[in-house]
C-alpha atoms as a PDB file:
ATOM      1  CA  UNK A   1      90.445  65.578 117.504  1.00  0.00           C
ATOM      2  CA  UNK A   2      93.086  65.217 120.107  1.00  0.00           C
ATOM      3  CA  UNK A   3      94.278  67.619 122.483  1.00  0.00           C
ATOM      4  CA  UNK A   4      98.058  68.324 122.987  1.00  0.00           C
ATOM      5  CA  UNK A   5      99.835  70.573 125.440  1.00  0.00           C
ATOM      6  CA  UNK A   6     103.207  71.341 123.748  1.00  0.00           C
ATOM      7  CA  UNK A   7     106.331  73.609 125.260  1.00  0.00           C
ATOM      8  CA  UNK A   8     107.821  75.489 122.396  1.00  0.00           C
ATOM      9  CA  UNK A   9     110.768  77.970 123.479  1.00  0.00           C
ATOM     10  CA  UNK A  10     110.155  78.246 126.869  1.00  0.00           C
ATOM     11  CA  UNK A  11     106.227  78.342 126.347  1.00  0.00           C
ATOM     12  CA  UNK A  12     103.073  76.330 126.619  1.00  0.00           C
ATOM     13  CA  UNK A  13     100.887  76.126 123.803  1.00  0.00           C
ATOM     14  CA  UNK A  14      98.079  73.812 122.842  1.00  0.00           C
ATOM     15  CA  UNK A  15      97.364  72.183 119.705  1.00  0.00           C
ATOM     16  CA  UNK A  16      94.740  69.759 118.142  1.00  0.00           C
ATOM     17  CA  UNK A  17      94.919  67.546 115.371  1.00  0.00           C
ATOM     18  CA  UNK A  18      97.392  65.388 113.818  1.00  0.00           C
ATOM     19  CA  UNK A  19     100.803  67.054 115.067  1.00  0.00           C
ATOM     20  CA  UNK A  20     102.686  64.957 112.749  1.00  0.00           C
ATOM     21  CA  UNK A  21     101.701  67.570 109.759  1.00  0.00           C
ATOM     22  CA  UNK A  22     102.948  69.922 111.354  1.00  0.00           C
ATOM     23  CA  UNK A  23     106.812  68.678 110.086  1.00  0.00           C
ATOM     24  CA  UNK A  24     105.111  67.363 106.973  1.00  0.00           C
ATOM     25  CA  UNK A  25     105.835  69.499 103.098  1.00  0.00           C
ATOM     26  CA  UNK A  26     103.388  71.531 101.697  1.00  0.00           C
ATOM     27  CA  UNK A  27     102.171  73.209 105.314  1.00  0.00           C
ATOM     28  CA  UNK A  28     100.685  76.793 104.766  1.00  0.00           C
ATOM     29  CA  UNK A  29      99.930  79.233 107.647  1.00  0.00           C
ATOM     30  CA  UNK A  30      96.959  81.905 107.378  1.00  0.00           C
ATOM     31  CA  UNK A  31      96.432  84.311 109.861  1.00  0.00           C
ATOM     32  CA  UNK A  32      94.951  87.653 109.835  1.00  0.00           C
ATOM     33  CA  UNK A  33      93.189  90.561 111.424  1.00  0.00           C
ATOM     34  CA  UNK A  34      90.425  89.308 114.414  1.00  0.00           C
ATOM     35  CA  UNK A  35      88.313  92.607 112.838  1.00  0.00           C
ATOM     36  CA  UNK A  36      88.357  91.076 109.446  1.00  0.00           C
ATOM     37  CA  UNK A  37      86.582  92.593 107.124  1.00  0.00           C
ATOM     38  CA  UNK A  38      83.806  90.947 104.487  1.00  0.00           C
ATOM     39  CA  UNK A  39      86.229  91.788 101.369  1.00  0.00           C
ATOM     40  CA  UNK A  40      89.459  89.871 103.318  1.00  0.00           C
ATOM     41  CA  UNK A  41      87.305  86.801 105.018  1.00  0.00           C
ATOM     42  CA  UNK A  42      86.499  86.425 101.393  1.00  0.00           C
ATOM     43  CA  UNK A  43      89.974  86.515 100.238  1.00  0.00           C
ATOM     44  CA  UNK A  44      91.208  83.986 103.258  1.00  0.00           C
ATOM     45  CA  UNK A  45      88.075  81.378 102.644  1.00  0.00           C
ATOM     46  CA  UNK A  46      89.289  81.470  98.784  1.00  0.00           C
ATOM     47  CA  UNK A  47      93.149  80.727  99.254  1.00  0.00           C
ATOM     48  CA  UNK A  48      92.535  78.178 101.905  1.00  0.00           C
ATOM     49  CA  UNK A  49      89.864  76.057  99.865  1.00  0.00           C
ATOM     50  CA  UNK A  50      92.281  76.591  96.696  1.00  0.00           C
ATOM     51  CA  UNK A  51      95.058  75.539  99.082  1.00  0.00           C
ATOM     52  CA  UNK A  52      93.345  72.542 100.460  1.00  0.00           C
ATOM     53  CA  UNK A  53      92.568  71.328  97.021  1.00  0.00           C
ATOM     54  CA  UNK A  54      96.197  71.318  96.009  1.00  0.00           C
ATOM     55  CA  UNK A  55      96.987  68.806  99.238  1.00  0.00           C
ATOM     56  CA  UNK A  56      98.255  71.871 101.604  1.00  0.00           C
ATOM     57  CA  UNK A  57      98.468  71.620 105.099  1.00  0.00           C
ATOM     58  CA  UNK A  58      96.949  74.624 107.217  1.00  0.00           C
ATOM     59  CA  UNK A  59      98.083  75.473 110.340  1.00  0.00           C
ATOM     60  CA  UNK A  60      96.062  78.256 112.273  1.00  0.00           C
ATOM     61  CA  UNK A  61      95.094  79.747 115.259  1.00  0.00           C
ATOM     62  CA  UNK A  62      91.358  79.396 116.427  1.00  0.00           C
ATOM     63  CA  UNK A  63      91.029  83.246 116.612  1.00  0.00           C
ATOM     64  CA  UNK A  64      88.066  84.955 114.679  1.00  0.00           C
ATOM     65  CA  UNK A  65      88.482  86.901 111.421  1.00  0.00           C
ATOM     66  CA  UNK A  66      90.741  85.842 108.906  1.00  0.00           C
ATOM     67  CA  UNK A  67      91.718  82.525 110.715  1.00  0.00           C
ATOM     68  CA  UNK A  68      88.602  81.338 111.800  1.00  0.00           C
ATOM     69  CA  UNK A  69      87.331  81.847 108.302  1.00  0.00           C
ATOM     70  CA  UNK A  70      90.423  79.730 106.813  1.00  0.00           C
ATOM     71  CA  UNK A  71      90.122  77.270 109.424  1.00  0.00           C
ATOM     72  CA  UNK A  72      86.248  76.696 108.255  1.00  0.00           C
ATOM     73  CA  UNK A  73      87.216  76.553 104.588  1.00  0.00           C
ATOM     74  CA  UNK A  74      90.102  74.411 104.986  1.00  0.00           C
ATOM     75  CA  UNK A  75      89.935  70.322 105.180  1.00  0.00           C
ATOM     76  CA  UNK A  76      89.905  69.371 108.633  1.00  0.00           C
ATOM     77  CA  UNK A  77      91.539  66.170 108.615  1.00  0.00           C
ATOM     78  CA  UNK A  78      94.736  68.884 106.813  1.00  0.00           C
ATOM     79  CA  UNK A  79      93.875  71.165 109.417  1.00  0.00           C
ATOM     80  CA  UNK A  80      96.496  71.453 112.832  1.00  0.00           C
ATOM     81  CA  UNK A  81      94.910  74.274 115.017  1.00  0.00           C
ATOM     82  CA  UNK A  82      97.427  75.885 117.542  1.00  0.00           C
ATOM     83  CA  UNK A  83      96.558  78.193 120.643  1.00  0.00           C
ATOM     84  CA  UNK A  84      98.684  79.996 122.778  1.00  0.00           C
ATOM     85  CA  UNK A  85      96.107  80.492 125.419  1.00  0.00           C
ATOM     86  CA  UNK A  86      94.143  77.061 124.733  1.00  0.00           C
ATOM     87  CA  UNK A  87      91.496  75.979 121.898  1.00  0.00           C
ATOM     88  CA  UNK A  88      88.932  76.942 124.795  1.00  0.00           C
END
């Protein structure tokens, strides 16, 4: 997946994946808690597999908890992952 640097009001943030889903219908954004707990990761793997059947796009951070558990459940080639300190 490619690496982009983007500058959104006034800030740098980095993104991978194809950024031109991120203007495209149907994009869905699931974020949550970093101390997730079993009961909400399953919750957030649930809605984003459901989503991702239906043809959603998922935009997320690459935090753990609730997003990295979305982002693992989610398609990846539907997936746009954005970082405001880097994907490092």
């Amino acid at each position: 997946m490619t690496v982009h640097t983007l500058t959104i009001h006034g800030r740098q943030i980095t993104a991978r994946g194809n950024l031109d889903l991120i203007v495209a219908p149907g994009r869905v954004l699931i974020t949550g808690s970093r101390a997730s707990t079993p009961y909400g990761e399953t919750i957030a793997s649930s809605a984003a597999e459901n989503l991702a059947c239906r043809g959603a796009i998922l935009i997320a951070s690459t935090a753990y908890g609730i997003d990295g558990t979305a982002v693992r459940a989610a398609r990846p080639d539907r997936t746009v992952l954005i970082q405001a300190a880097g994907l490092d």
